[in-house]
PDB file of N, CA and C in Angstrom:
ATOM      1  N   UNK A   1      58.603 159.250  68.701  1.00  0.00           N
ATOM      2  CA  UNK A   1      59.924 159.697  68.317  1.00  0.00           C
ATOM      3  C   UNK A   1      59.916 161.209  68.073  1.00  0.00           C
ATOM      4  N   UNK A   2      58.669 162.426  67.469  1.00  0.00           N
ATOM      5  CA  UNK A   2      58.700 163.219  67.527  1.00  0.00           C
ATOM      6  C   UNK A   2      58.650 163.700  68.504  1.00  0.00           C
ATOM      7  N   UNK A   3      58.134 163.436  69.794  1.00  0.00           N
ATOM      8  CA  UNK A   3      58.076 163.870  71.156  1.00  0.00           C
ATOM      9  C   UNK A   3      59.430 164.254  71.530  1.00  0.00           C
ATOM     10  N   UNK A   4      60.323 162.957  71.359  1.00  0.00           N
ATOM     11  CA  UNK A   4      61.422 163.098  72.279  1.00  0.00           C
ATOM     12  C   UNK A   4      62.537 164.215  71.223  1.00  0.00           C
ATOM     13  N   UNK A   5      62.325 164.252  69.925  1.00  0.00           N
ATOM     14  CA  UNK A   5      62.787 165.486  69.021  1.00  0.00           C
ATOM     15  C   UNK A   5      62.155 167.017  69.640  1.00  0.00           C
ATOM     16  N   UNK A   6      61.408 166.898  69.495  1.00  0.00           N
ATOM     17  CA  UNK A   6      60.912 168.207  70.177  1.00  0.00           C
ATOM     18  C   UNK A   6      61.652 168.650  71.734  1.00  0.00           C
ATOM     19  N   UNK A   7      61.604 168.008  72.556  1.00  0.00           N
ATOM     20  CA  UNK A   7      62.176 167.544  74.058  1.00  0.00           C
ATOM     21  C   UNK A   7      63.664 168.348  73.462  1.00  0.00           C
ATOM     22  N   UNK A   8      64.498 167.505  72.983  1.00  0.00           N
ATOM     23  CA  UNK A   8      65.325 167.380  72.387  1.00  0.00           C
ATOM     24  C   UNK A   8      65.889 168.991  71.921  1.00  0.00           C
ATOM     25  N   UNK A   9      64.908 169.513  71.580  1.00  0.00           N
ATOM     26  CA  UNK A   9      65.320 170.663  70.485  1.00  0.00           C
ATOM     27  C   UNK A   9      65.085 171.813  71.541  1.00  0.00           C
ATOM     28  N   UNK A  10      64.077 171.457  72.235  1.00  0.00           N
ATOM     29  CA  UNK A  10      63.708 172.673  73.299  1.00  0.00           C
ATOM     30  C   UNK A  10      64.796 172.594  74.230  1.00  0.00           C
ATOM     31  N   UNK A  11      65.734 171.966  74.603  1.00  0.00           N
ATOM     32  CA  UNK A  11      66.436 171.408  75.582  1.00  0.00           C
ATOM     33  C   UNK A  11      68.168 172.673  75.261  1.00  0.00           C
ATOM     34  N   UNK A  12      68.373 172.248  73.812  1.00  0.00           N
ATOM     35  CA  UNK A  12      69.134 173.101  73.196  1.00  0.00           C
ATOM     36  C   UNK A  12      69.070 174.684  72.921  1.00  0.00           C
ATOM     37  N   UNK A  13      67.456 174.746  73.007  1.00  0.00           N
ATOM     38  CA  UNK A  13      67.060 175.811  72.841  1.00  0.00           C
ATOM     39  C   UNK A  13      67.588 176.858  74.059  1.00  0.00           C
ATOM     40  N   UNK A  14      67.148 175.947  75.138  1.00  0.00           N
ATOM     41  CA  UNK A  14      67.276 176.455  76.691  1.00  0.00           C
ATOM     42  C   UNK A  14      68.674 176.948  76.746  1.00  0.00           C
ATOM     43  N   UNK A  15      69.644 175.914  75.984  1.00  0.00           N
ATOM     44  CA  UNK A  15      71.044 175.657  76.712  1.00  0.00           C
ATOM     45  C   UNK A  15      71.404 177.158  75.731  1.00  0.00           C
ATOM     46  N   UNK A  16      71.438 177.182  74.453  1.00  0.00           N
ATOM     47  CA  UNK A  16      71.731 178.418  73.329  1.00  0.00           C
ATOM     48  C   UNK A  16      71.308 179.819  74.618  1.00  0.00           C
ATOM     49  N   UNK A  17      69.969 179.541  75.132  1.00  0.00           N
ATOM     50  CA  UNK A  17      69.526 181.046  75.494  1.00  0.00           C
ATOM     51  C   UNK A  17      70.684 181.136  76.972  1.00  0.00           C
ATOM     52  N   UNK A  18      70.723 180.843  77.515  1.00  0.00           N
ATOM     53  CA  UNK A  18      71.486 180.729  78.993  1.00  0.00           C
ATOM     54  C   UNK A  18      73.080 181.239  77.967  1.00  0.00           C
ATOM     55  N   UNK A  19      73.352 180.168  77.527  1.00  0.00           N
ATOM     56  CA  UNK A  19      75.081 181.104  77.349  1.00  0.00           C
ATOM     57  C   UNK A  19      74.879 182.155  76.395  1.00  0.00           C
ATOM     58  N   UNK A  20      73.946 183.055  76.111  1.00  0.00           N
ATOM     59  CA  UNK A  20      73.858 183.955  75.417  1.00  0.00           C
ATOM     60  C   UNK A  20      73.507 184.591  76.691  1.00  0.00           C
ATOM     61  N   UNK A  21      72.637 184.707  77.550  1.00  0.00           N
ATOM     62  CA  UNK A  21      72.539 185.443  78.666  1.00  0.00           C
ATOM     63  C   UNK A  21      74.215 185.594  79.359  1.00  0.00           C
ATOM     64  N   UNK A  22      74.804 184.510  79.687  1.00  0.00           N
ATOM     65  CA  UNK A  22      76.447 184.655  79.771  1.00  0.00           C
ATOM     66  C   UNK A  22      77.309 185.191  79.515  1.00  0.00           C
ATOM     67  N   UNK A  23      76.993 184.845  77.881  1.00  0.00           N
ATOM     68  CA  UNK A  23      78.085 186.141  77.072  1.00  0.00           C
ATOM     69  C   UNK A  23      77.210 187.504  77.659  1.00  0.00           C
ATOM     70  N   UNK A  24      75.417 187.824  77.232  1.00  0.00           N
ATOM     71  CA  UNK A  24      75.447 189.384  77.427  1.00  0.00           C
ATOM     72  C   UNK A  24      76.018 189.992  78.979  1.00  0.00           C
ATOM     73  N   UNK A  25      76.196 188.538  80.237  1.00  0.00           N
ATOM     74  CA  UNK A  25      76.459 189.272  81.382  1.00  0.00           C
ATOM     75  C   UNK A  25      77.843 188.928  81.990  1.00  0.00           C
ATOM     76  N   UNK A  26      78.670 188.739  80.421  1.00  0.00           N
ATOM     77  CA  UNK A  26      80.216 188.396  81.156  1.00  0.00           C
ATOM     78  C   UNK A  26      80.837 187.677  81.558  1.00  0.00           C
ATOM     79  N   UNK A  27      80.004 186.640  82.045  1.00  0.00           N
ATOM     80  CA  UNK A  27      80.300 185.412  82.014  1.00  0.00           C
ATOM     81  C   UNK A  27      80.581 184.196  81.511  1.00  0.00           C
ATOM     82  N   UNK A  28      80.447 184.472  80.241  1.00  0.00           N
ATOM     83  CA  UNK A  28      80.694 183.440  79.167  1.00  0.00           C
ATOM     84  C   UNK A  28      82.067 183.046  78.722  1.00  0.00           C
ATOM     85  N   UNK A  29      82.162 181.694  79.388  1.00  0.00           N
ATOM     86  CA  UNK A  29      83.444 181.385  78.993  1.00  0.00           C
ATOM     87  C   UNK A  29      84.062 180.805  80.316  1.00  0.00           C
ATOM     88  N   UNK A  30      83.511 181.459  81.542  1.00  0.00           N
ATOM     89  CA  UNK A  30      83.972 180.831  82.997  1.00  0.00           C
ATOM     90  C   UNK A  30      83.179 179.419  83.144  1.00  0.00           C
ATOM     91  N   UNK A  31      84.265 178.977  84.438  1.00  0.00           N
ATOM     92  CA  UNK A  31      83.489 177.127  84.733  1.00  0.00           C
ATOM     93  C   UNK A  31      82.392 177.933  85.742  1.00  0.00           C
ATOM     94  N   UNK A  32      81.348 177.508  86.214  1.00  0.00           N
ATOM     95  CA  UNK A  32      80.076 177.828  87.040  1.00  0.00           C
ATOM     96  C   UNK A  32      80.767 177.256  88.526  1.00  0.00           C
ATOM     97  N   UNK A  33      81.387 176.545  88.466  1.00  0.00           N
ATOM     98  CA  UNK A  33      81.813 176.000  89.625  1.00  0.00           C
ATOM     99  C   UNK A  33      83.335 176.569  90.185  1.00  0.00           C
ATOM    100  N   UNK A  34      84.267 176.553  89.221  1.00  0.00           N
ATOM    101  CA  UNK A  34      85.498 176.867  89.902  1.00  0.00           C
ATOM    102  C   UNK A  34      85.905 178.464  89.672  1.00  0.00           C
ATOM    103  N   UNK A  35      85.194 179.010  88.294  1.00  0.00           N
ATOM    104  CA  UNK A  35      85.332 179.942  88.096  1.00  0.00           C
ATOM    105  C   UNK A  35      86.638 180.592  87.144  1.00  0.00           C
ATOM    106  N   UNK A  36      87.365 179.607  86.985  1.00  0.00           N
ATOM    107  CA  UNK A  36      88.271 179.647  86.210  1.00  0.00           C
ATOM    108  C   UNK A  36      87.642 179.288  84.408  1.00  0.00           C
ATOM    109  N   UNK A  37      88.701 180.017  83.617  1.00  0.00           N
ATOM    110  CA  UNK A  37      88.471 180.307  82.412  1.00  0.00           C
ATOM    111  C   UNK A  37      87.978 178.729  81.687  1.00  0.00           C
ATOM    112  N   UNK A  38      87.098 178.403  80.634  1.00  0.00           N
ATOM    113  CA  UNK A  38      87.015 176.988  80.042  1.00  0.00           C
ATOM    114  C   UNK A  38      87.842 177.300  78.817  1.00  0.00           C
ATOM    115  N   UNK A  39      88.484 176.169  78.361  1.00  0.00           N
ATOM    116  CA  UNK A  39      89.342 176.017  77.534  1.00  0.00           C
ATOM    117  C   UNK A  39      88.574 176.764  76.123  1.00  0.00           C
ATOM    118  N   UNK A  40      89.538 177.282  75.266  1.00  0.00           N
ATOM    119  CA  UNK A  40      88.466 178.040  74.494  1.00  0.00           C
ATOM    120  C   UNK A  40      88.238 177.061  73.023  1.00  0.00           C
ATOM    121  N   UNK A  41      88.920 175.458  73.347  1.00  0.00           N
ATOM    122  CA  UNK A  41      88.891 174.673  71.808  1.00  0.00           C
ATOM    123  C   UNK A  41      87.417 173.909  72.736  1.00  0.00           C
ATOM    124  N   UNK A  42      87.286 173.555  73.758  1.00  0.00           N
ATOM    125  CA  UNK A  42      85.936 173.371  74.318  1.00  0.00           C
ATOM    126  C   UNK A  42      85.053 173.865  74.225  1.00  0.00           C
ATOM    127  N   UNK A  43      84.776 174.955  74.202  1.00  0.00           N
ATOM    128  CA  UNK A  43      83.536 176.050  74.255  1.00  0.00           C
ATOM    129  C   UNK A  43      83.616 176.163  72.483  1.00  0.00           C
ATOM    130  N   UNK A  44      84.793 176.116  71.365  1.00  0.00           N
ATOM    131  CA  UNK A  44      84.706 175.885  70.212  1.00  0.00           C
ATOM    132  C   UNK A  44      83.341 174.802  69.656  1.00  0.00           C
ATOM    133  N   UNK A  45      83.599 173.515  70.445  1.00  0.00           N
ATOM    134  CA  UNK A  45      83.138 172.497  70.443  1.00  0.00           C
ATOM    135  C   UNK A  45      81.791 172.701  70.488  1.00  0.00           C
ATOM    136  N   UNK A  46      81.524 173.350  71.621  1.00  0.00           N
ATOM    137  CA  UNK A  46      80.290 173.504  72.269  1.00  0.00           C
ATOM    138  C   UNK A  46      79.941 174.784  73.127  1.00  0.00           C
ATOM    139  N   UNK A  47      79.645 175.642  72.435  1.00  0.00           N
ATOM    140  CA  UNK A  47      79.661 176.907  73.477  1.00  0.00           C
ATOM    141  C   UNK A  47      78.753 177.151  74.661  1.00  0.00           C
ATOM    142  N   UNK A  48      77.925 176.067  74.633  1.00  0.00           N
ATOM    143  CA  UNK A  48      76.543 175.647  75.940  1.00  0.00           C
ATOM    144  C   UNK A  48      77.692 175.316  76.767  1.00  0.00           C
ATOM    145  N   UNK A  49      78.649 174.545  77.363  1.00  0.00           N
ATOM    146  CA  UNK A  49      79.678 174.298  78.199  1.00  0.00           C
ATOM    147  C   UNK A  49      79.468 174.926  79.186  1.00  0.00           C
ATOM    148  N   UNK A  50      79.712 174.590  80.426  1.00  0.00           N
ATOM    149  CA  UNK A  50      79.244 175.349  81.599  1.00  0.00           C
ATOM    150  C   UNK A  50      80.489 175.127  82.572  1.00  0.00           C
ATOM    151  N   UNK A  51      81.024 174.189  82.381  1.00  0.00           N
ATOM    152  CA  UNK A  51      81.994 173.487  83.693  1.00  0.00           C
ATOM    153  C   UNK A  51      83.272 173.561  82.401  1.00  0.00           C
ATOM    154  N   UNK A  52      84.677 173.718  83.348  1.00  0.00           N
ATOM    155  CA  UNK A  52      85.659 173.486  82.621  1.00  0.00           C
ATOM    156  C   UNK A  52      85.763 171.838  82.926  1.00  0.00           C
ATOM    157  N   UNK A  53      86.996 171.381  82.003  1.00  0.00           N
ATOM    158  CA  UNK A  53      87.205 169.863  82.370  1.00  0.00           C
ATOM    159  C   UNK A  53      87.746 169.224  83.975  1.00  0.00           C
ATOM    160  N   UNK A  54      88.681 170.238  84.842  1.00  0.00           N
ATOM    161  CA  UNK A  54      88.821 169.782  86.044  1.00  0.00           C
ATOM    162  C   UNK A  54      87.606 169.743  86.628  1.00  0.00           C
ATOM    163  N   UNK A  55      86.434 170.361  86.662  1.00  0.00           N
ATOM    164  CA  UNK A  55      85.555 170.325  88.155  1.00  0.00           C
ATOM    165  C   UNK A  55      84.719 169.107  87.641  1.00  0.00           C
ATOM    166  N   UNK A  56      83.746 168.506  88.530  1.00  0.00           N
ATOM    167  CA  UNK A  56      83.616 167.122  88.433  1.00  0.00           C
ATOM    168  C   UNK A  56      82.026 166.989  88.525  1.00  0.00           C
ATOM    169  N   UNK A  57      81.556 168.315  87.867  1.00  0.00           N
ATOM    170  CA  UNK A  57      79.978 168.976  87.621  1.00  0.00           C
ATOM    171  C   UNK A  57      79.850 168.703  86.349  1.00  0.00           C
ATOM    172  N   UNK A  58      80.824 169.040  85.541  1.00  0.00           N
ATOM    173  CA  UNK A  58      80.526 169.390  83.902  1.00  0.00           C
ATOM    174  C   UNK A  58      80.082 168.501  83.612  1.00  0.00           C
ATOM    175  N   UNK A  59      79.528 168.819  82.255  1.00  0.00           N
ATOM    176  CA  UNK A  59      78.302 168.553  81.104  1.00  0.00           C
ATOM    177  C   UNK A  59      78.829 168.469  80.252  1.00  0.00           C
TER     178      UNK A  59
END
């Protein structure tokens, strides 16, 4: 069970560093796919968000 915590935590870790690379390169906040803006009570939610709710990629 600690394995999959660890897994777990590194996983978030990954997702935190990537939309911080986003925000520093401007991109933070667009869908990866359509390119249009993500809702900003979504990215509230969860600011790792990558896909807005129309494209049929998101996470």
């Amino acid at each position: 069970m600690n394995n999959a915590i660890a897994v777990r935590r590194r996983q978030a870790l990954q997702r935190l560093d990537a939309a911080l690379k986003r925000l520093r390169d401007g991109e933070f906040g667009y869908c990866l796919e359509c390119g249009e803006e993500i809702a900003l009570r979504r990215l509230e939610l969860d600011p790792t968000v990558t896909f807005c709710t129309e494209c049929p990629s998101r996470t």
